[in-house]
Protein backbone atom coordinates (compact mmCIF):
# COMPACT_ATOMS: atom_id res chain seq x y z
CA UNK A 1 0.00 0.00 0.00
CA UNK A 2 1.18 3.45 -0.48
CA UNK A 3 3.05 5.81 1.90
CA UNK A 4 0.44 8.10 2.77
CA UNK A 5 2.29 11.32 1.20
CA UNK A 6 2.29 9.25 -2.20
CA UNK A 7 -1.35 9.71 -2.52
CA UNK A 8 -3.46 11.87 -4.73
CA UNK A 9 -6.09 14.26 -3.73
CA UNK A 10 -8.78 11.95 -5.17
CA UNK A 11 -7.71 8.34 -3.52
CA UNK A 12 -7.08 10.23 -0.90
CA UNK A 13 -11.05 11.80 -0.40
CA UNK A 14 -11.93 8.15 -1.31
CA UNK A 15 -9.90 6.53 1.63
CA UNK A 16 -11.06 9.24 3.96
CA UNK A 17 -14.69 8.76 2.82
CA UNK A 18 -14.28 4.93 3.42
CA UNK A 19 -13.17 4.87 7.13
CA UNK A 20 -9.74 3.84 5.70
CA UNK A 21 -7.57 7.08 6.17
CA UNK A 22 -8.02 9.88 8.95
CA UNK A 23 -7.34 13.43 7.85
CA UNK A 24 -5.04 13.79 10.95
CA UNK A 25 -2.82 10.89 9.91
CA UNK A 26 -2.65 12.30 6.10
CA UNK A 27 -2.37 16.07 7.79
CA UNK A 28 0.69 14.39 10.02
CA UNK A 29 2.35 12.19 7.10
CA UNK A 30 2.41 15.50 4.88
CA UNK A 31 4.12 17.50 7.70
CA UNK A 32 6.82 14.40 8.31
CA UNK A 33 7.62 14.62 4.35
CA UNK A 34 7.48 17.72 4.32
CA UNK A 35 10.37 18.12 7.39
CA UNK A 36 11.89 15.54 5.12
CA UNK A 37 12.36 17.25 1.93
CA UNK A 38 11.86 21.17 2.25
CA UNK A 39 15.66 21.80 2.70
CA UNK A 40 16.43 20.47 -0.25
CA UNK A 41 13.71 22.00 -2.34
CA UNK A 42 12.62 25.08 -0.38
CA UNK A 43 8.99 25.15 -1.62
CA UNK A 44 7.18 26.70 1.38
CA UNK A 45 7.01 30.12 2.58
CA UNK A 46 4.43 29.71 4.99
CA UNK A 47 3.86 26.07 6.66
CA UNK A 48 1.12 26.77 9.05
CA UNK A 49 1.21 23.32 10.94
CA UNK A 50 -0.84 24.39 13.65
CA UNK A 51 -3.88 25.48 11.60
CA UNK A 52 -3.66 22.26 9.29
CA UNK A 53 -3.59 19.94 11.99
CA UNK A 54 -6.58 21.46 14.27
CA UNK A 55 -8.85 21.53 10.89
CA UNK A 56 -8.18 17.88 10.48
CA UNK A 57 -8.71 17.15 13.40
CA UNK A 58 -12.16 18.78 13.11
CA UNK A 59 -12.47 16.83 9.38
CA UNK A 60 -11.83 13.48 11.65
CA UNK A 61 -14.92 14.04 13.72
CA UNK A 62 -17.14 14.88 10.91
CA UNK A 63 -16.09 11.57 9.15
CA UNK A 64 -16.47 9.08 12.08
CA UNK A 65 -20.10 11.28 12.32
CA UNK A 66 -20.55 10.72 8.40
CA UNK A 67 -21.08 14.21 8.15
CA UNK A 68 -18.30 15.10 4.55
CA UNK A 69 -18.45 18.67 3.87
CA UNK A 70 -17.63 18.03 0.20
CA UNK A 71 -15.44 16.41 -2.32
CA UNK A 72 -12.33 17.26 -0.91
CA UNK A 73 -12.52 16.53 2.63
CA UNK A 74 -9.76 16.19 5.05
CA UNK A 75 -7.61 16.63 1.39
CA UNK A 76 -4.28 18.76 2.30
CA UNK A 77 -3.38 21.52 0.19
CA UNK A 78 -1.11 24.14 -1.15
CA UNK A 79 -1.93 28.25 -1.94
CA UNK A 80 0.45 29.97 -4.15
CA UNK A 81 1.33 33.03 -2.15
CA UNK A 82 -0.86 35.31 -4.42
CA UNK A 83 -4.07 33.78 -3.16
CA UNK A 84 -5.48 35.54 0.04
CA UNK A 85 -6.18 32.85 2.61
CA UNK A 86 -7.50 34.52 6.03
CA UNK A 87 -5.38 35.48 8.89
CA UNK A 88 -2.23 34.53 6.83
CA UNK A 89 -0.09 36.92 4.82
CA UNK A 90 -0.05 37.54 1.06
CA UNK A 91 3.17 38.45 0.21
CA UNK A 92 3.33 38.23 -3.59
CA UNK A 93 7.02 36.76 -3.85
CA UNK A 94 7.92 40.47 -2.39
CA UNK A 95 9.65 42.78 -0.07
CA UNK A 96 7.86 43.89 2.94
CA UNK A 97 6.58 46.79 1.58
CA UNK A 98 4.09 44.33 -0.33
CA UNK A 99 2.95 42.35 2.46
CA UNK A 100 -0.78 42.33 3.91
CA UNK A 101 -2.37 40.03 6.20
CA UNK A 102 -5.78 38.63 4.61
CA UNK A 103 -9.08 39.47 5.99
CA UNK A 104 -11.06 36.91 3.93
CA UNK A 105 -9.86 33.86 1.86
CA UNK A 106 -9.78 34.13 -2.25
CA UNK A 107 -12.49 32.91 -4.03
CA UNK A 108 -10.92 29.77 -4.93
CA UNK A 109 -9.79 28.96 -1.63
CA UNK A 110 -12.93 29.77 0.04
CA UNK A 111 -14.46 27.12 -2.34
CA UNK A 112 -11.89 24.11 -1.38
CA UNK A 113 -12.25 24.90 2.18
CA UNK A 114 -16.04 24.15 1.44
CA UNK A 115 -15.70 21.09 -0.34
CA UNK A 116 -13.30 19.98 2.79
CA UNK A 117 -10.28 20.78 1.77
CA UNK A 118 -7.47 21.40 4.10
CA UNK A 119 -4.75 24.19 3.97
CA UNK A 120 -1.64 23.41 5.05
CA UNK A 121 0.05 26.79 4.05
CA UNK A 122 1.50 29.00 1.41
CA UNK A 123 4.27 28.21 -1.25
CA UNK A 124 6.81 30.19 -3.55
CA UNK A 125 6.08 32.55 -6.04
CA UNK A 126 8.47 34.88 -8.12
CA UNK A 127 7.46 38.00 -7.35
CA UNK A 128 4.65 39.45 -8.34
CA UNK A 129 4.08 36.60 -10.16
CA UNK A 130 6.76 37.83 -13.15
CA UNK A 131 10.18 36.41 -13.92
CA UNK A 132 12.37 37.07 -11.02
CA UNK A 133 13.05 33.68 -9.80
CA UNK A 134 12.20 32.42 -6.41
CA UNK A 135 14.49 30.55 -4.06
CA UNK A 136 12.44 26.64 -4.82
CA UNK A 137 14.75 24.54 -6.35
CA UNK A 138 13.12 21.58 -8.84
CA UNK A 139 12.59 18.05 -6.65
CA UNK A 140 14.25 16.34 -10.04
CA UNK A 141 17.28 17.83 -9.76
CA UNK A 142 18.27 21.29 -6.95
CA UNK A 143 20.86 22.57 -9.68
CA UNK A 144 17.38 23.41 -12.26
CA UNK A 145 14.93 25.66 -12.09
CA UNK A 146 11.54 24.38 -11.26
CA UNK A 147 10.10 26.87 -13.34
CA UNK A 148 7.79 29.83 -12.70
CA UNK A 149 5.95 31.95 -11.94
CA UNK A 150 4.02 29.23 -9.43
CA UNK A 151 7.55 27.13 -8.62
CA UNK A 152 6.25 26.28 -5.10
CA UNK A 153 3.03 24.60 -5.94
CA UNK A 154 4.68 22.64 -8.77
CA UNK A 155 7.42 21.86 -6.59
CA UNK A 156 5.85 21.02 -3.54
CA UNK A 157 3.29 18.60 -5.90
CA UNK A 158 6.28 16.83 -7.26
CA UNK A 159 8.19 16.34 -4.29
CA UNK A 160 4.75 14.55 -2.44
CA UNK A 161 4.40 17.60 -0.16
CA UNK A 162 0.85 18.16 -0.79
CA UNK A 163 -1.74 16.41 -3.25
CA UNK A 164 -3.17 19.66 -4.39
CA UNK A 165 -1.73 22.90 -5.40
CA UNK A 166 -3.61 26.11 -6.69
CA UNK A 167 -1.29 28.15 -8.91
CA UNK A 168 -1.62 31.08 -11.56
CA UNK A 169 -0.63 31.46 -15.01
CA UNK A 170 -0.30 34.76 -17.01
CA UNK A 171 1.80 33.42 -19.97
CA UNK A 172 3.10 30.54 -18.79
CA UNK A 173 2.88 30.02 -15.20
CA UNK A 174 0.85 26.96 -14.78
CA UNK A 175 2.13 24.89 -17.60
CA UNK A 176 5.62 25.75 -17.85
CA UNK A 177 6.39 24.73 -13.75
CA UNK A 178 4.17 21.76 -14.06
CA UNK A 179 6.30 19.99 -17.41
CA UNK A 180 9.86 20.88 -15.37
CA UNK A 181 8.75 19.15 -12.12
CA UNK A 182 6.59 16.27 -13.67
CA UNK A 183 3.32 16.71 -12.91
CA UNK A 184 -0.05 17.69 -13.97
CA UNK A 185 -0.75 21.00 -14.43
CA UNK A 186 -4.35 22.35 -15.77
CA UNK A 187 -5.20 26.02 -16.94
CA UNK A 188 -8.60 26.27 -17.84
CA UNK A 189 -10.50 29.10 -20.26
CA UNK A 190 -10.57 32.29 -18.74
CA UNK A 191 -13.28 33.14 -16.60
CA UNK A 192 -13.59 29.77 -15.74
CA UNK A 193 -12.39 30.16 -12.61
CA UNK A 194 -12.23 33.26 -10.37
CA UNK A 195 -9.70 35.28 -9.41
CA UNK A 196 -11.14 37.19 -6.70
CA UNK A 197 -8.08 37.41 -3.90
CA UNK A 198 -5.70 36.66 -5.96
CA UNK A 199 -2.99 39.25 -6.31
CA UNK A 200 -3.26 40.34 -10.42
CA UNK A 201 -0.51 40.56 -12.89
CA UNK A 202 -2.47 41.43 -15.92
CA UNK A 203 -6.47 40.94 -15.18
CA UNK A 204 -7.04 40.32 -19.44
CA UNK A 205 -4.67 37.41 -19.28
CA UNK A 206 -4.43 36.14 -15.70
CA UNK A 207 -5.79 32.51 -14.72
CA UNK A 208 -6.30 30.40 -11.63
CA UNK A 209 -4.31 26.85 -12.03
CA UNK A 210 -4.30 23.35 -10.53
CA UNK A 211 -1.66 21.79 -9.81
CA UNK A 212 -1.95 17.73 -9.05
CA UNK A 213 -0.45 13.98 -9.89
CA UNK A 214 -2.95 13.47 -12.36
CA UNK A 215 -5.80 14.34 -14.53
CA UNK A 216 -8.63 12.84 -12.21
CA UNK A 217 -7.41 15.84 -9.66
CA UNK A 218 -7.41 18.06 -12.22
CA UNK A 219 -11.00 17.38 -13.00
CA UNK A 220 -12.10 16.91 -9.37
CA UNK A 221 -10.87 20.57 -8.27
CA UNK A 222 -11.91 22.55 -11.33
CA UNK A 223 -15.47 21.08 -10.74
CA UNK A 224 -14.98 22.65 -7.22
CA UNK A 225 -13.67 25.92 -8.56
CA UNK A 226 -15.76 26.76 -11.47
CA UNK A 227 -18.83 29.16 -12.21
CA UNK A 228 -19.24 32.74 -11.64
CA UNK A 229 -18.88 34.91 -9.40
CA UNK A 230 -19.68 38.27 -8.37
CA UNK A 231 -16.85 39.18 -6.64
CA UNK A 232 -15.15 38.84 -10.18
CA UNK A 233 -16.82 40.77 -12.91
CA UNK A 234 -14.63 38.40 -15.42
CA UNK A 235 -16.19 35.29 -14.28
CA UNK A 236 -17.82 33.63 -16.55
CA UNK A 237 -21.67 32.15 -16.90
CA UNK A 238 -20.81 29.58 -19.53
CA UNK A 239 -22.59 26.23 -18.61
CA UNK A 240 -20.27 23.73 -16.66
CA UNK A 241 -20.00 19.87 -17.07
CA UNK A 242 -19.21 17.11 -14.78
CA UNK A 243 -15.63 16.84 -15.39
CA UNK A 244 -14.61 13.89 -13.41
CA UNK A 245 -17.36 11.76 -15.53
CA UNK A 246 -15.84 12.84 -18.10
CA UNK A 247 -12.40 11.66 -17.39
CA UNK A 248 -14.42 8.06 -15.79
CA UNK A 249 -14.27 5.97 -19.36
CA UNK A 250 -13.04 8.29 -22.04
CA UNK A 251 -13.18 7.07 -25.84
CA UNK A 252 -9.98 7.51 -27.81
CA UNK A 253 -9.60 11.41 -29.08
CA UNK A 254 -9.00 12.81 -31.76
CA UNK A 255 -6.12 15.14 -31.72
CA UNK A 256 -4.35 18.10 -33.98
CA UNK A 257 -0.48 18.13 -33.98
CA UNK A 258 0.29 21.23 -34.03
CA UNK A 259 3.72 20.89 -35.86
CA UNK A 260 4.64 24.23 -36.53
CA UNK A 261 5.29 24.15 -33.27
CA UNK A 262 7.83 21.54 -33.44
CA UNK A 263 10.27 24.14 -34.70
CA UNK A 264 10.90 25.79 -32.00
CA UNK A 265 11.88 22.77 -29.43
CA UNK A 266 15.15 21.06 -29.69
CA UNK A 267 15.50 18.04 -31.45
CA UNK A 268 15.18 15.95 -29.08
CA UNK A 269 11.56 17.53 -27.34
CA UNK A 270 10.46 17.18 -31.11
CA UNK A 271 11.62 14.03 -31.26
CA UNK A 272 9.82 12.86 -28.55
CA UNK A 273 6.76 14.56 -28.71
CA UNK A 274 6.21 12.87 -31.93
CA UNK A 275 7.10 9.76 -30.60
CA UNK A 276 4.34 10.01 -28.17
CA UNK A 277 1.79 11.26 -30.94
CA UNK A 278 2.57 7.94 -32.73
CA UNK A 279 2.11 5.88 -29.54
CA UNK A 280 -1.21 7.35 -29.09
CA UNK A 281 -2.17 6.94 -32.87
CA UNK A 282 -1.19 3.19 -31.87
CA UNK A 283 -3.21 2.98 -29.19
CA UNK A 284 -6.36 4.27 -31.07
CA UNK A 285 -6.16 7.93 -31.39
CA UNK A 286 -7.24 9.24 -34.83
CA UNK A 287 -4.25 11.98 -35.52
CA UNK A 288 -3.93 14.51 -38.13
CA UNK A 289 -1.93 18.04 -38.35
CA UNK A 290 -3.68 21.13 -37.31
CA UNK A 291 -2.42 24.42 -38.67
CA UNK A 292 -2.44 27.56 -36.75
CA UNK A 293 -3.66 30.59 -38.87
CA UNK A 294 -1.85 33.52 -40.27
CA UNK A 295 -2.97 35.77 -36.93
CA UNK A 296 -0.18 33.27 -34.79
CA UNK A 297 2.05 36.03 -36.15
CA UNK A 298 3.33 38.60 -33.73
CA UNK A 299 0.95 36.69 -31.13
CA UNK A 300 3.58 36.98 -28.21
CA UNK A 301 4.29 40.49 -28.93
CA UNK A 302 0.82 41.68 -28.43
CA UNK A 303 -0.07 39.27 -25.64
CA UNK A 304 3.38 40.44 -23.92
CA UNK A 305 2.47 44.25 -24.01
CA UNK A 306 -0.85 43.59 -22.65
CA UNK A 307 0.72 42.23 -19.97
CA UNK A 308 2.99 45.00 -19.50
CA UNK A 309 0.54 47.77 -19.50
CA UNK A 310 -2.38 46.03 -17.30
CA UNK A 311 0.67 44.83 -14.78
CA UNK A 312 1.62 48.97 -15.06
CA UNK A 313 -1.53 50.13 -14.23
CA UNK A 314 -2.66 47.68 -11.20
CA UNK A 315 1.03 48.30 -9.55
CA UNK A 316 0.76 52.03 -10.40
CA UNK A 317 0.09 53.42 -6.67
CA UNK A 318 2.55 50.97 -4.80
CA UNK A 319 5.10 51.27 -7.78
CA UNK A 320 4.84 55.26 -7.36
CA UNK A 321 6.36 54.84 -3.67
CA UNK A 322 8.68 51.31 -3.72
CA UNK A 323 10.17 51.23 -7.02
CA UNK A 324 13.24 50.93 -5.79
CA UNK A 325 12.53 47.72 -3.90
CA UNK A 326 11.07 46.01 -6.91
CA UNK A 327 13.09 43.06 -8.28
CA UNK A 328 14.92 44.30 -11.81
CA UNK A 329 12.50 41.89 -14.16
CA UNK A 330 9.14 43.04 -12.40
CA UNK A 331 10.40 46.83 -12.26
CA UNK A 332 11.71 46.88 -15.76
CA UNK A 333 8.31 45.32 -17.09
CA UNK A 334 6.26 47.72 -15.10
CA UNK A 335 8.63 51.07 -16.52
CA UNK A 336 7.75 49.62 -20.44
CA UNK A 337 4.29 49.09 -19.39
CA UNK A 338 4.00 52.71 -17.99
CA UNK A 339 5.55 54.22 -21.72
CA UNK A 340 3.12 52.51 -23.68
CA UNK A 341 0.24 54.08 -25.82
CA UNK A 342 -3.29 53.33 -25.78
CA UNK A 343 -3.33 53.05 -29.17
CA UNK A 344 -0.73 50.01 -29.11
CA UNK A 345 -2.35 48.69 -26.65
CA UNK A 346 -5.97 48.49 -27.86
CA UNK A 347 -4.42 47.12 -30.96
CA UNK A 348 -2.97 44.75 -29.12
CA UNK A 349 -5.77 43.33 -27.34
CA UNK A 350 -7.53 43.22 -30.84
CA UNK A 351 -4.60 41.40 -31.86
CA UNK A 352 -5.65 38.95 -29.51
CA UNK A 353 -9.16 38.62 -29.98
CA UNK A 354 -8.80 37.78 -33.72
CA UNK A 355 -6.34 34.63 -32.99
CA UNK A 356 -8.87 33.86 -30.82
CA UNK A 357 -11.67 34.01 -33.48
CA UNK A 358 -9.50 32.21 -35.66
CA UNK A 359 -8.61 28.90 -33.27
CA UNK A 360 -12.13 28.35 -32.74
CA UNK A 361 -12.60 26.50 -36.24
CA UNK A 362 -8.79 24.84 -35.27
CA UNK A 363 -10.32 23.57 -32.11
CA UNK A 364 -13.65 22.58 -33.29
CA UNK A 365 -12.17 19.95 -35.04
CA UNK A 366 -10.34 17.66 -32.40
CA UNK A 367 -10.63 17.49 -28.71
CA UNK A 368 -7.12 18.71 -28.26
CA UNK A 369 -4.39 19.68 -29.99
CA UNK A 370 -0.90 18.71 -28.99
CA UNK A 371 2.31 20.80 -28.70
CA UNK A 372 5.15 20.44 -26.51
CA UNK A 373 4.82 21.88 -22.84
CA UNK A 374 8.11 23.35 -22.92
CA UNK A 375 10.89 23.00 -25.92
CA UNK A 376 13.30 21.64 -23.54
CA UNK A 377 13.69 19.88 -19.90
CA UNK A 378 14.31 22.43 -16.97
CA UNK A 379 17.42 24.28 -17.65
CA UNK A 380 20.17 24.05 -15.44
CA UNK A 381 20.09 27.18 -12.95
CA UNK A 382 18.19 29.18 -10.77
CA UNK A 383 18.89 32.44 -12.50
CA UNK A 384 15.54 31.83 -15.41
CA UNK A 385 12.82 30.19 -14.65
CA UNK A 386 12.49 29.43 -18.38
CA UNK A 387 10.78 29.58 -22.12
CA UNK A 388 7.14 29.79 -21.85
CA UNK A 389 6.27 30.11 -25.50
CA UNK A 390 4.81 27.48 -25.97
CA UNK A 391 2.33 28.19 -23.23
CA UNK A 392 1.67 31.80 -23.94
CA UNK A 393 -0.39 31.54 -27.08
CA UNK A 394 -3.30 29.54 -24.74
CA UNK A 395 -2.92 32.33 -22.26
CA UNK A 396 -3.17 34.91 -24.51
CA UNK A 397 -6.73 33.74 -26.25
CA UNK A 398 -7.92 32.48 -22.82
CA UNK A 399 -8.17 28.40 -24.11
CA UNK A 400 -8.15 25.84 -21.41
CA UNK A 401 -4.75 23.76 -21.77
CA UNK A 402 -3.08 20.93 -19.72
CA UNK A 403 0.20 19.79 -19.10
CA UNK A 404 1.22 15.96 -19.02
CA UNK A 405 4.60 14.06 -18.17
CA UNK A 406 5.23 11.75 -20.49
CA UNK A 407 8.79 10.65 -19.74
CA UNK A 408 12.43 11.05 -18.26
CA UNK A 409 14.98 12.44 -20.41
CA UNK A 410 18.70 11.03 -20.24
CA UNK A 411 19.83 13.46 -17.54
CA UNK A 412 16.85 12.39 -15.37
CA UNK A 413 14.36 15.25 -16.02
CA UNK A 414 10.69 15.29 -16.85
CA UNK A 415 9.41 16.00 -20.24
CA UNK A 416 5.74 16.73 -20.72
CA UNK A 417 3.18 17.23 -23.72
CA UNK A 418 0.28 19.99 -24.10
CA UNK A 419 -2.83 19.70 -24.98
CA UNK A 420 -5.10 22.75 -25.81
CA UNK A 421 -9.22 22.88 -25.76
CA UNK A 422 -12.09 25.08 -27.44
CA UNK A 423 -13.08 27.67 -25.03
CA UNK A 424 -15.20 26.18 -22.17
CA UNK A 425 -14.63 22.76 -23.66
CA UNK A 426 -12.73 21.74 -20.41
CA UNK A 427 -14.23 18.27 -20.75
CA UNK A 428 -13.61 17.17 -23.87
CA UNK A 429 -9.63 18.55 -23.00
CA UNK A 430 -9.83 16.37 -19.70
CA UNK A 431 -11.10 13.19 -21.36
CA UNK A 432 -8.55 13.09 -23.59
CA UNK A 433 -6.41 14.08 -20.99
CA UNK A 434 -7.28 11.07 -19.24
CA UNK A 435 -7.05 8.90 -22.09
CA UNK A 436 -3.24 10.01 -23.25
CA UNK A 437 -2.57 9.72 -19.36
CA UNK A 438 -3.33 6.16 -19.57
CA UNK A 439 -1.62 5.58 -22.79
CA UNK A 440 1.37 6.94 -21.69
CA UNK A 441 1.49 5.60 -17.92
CA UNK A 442 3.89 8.05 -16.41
CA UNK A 443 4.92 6.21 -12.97
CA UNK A 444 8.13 8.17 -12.59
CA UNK A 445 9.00 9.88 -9.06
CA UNK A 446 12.09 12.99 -8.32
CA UNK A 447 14.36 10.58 -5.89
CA UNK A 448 14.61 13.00 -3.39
């Protein structure tokens, strides 16, 4: 049977809902590991033991009582420290002139606590959410960078800290730290999720993320976090689905390469994500190329000056007083930002909105298209915290995408494939998701 820090946020509600597991003694096996492993990984920035241990104990009672608050209950997990949670403090990846202690939880974490879910403290983030790296080192290897901007929750997933991680992604956040540290990494359609509490980087562009071991966690937490909500006025009403049926007993996909794509990994990434496209063709796929449209062009450069001038106007009052104590990537973002024209950036966004309108017909087609994650393994270093083009393009029309391993390269790094949805089509994207997951069979731990 496995250790109890080896399980996943869903066998683990299962076990707990069957009299097998206690909340306390998952709470307690997830504070031993994480005692175990944090020096070497540095994931956490706020571990609040206390807290975790006296709701469990709480989640106990209510199971021997058969009274489950929700899906999640007595499941540990993680907060990027952009999300408010109540009574702890938000600070951003930043100095102390950034810092504030939460009155009230973020949306998202409001709704996990709900549904049962446990908090057993904050993790890394660069600050602000932007490029300049955080201290977490990857659980695969300490010399590498475990990516960013969320490195703590895709760290502390990885190394079996916690089941569960929320995370962000503005270009590539989500994705990006989820195919360096091997695990599964979900960013659904914009709006899907709210971001109420969370502390913004660009509001056009920014998402909520899950971070988890596989795509039945994926499915089970956006189920808990999706639908409006008036506390974010870009929330959307689209209808939802029952994602974790959907992921139960998926049929074969059909899935768009995306080899344009190709290009821009190394040979070897290329080389292997094809080699995984023509596993799943094997398997019972159908495959056939996808072509992005003519609007792809000068994609990244709109999408990165939106992001400039949204981040330069939220930051505006705290930037007018600290900019000194900004980090140099966040600072030197936020000065372009503050230079730029509305005319650029209206353009931009337009810019934005027609790729959009144009991938519809793309995605229509297939229930996912595949790219790489990343175009290479983590890079050795903490100094970057990596390429995220290949993520950006989903984060810049709002699509839902997902991240999966899908092997170990020579050097003993994880490699991962993307696959990208139709807007609000999270369902189809998880079940076939959860049909390459089981194609592929990714078993392969960080020996930490």
């Amino acid at each position: 049977m496995a250790a109890l820090h080896e399980l996943t946020a869903a066998e683990a509600a299962r076990r707990i809902r069957a009299g097998a597991v206690s909340p306390s003694n998952l709470v307690a096996a997830l504070l031993k590991r994480i005692d175990a492993v944090e020096p070497a990984v540095q994931a956490w920035v706020h571990l609040d033991r206390d807290a975790a241990a006296r709701v469990a104990v709480q989640r106990d009672i209510e199971a021997r009582e058969g009274r489950f608050m929700g899906a999640l209950h007595g499941v540990p997990l993680a907060l990027k420290d952009i999300f408010d949670a109540a009574g702890l403090v938000t600070t951003a990846g930043a100095g102390p002139f950034a810092h504030r202690t939460a009155a009230a939880d973020a949306a998202s974490v409001a709704r996990l606590r709900a549904a049962g879910g446990v908090v057993l403290g904050k993790v890394t983030t660069t600050a602000f959410a932007f490029l300049d790296p955080s201290p977490t080192r990857n659980p695969w290897n300490p010399e590498h960078t475990p990516g960013g901007s969320s490195s703590g929750p895709a760290a502390a997933v990885a190394a079996r800290m916690a089941p569960l991680a929320l995370g962000s992604q503005t270009v590539g956040s989500v994705l990006r730290p989820a195919a360096y540290c091997g695990v599964v990494g979900l960013k659904p359609t914009h709006g899907r999720i709210s971001t109420a509490g969370v502390v913004p980087l660009s509001w056009s562009l920014d998402h909520v993320g899950i971070f988890a071991r596989t795509v039945e966690d994926c499915a089970l937490t956006l189920g808990l976090l999706a639908g409006p909500d008036a506390a974010d006025p870009l929330s959307s009403a689209a209808p939802l689905d029952d994602y974790v049926i959907a992921t139960a007993d998926p049929a074969p996909p059909r899935i768009g390469v995306l080899r344009a794509l190709l290009e821009r990994a190394t040979p070897e990434m290329a080389t292997h994500v094809e080699a995984t496209a023509r596993a799943l063709e094997k398997s019972g796929a159908f495959l056939a190329d996808a072509a992005l449209p003519s609007s792809f062009t000068g994609l990244h450069d709109a999408g990165g000056l939106v992001m400039r001038a949204e981040a330069a106007a939220w930051h505006a009052p705290l930037f007018a007083r600290h900019a000194a104590e900004y980090p140099p990537k966040i600072r030197e973002a936020l000065e372009a930002g503050r230079a730029l024209s509305a005319v650029d950036f209206l353009a931009a966004q337009q810019h934005r909105r027609a790729f959009r309108a144009d991938m519809a017909p793309v995605t229509a087609r297939f229930d996912a298209l595949l790219t790489p994650t990343v175009g290479a393994p983590a890079p050795k270093g903490l100094g970057s915290t990596g390429d995220p083009y290949f993520c950006a393009p989903w984060s810049f029309t709002g699509l839902p995408a997902i991240a999966l391993p899908s092997g170990v390269d020579p050097a003993g790094l994880p490699l991962s494939i993307q696959l990208v949805g139709s807007a609000f089509g999270e369902a189809r994207l998880l079940a076939a998701a959860a049909w390459c997951e089981r194609v592929i069979g990714f078993d392969a731990v960080p020996r930490l």
